[in-house]
C-alpha atoms as a PDB file:
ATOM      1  CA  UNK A   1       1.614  16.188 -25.964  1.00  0.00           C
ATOM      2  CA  UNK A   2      -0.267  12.809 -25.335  1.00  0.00           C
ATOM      3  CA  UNK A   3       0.096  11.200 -22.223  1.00  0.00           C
ATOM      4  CA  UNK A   4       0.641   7.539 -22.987  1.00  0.00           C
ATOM      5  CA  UNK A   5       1.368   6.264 -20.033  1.00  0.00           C
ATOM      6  CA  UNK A   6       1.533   6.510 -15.919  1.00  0.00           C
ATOM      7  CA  UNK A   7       4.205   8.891 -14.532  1.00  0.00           C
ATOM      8  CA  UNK A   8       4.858   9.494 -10.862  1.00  0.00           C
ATOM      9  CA  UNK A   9       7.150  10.953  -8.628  1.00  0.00           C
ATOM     10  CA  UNK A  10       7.389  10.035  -4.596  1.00  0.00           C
ATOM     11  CA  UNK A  11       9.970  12.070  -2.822  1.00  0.00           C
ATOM     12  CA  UNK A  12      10.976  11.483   0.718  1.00  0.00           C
ATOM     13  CA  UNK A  13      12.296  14.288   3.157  1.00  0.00           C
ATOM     14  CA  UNK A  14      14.034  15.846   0.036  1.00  0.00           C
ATOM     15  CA  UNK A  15      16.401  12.736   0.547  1.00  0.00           C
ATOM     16  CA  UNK A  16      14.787  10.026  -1.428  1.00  0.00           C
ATOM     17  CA  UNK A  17      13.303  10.256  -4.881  1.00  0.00           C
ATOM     18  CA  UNK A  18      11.414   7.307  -6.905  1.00  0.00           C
ATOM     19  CA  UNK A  19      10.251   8.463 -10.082  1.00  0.00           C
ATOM     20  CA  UNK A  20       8.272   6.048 -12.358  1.00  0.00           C
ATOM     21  CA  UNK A  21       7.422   6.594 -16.285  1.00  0.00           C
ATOM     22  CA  UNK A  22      10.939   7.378 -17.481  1.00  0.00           C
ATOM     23  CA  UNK A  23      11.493   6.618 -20.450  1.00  0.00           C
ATOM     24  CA  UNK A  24      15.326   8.259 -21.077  1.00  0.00           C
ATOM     25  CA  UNK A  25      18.076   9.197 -18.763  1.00  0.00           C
ATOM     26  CA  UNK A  26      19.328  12.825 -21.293  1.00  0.00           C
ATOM     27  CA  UNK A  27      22.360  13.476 -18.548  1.00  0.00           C
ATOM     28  CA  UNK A  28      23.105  13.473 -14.712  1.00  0.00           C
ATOM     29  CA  UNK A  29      25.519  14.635 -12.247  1.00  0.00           C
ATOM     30  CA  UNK A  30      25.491  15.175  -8.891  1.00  0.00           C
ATOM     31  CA  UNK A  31      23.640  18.440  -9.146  1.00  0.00           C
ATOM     32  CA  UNK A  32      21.182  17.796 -12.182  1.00  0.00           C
ATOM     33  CA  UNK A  33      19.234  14.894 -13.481  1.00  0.00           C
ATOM     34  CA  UNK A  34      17.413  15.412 -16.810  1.00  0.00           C
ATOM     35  CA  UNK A  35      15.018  12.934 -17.698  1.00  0.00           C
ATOM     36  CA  UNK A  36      12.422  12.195 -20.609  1.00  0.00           C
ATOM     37  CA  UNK A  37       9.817  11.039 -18.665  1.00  0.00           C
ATOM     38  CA  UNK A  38       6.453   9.809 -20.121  1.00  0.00           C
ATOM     39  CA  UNK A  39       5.146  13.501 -19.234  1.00  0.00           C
ATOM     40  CA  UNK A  40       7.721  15.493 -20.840  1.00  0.00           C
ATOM     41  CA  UNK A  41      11.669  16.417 -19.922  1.00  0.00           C
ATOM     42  CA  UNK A  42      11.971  16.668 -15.995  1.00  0.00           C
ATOM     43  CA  UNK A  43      15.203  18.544 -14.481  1.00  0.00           C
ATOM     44  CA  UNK A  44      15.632  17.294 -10.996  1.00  0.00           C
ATOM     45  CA  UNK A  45      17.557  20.273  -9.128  1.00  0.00           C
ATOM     46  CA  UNK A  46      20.477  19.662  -5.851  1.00  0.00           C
ATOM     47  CA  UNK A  47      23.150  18.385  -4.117  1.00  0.00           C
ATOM     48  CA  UNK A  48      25.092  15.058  -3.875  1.00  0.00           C
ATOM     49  CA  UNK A  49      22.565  13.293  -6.236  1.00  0.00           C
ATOM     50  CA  UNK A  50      23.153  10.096  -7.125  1.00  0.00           C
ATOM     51  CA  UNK A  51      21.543   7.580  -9.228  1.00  0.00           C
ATOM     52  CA  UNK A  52      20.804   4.819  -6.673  1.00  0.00           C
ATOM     53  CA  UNK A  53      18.589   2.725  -9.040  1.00  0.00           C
ATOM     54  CA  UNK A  54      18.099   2.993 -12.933  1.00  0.00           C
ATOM     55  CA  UNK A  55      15.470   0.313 -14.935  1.00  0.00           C
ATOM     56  CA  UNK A  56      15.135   1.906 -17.729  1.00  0.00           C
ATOM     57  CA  UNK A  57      12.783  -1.263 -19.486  1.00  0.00           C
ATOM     58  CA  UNK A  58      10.463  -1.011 -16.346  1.00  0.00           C
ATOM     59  CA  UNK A  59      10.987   3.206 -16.259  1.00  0.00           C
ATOM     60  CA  UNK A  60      11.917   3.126 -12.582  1.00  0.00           C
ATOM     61  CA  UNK A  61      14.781   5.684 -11.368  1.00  0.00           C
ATOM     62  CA  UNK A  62      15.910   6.074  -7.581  1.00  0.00           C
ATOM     63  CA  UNK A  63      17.740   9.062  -6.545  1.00  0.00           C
ATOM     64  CA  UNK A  64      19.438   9.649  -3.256  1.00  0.00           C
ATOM     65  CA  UNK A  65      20.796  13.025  -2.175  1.00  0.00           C
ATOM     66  CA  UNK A  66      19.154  16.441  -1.471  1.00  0.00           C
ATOM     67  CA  UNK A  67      16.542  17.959  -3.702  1.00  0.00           C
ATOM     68  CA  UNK A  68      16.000  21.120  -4.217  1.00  0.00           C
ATOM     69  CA  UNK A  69      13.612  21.777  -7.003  1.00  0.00           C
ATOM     70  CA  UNK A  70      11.679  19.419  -9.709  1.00  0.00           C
ATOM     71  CA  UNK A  71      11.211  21.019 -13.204  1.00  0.00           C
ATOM     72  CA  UNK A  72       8.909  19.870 -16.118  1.00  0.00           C
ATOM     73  CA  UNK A  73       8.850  21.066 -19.814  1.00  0.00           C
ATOM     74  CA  UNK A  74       6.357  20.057 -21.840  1.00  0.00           C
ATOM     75  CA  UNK A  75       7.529  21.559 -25.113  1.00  0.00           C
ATOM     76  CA  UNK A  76      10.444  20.620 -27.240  1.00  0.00           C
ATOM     77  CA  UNK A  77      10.443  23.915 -29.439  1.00  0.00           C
ATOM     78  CA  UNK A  78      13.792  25.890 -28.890  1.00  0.00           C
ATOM     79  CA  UNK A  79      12.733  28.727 -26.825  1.00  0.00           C
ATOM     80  CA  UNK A  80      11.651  26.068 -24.046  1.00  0.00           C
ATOM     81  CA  UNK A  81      14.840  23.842 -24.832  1.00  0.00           C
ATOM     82  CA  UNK A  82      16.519  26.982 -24.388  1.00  0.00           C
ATOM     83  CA  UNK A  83      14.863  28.035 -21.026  1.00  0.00           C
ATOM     84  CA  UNK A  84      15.557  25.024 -19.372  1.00  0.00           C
ATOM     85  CA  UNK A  85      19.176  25.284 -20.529  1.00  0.00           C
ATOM     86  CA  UNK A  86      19.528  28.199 -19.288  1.00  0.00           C
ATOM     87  CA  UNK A  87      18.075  27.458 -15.704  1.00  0.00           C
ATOM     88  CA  UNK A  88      20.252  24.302 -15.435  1.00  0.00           C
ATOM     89  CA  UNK A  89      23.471  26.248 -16.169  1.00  0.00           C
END
């Protein structure tokens, strides 16, 4: 996968998340976030999330809430779809 632009993630006391370079919101509730980010699909793991603020044009999300884990995948074949299903179940 080429990396076409700048992705970046600043999390603060597992409160407060910024992540920059997304380019798709794929689903959200208050215990998963999926995102297509300009680095591949990132699951964002825990509890209470909420999606504080969402630019999609500029690729800016803000999540508030606990996190508990931050999961990339890379690949798009269907085993890896299929993992990351299966861990977000």
């Amino acid at each position: 996968m080429e990396i076409t632009g700048k992705h970046s993630i600043c999390l603060k006391d597992r409160k407060d998340m910024r992540i920059d370079g997304v380019t798709e919101v794929v689903s959200f509730d208050d215990r998963y976030v999926m995102l297509r980010t300009q680095c591949g699909d990132m699951a964002i793991e825990g509890k209470d999330l909420k999606i504080a603020v969402l630019e999609i044009d500029a690729g800016i999300v803000v999540l508030s809430g606990t996190v508990s884990g931050v999961y990339y995948s890379d690949e798009q074949s269907k085993e890896k779809r299929s993992f990351l299903k299966r861990l977000l179940s």
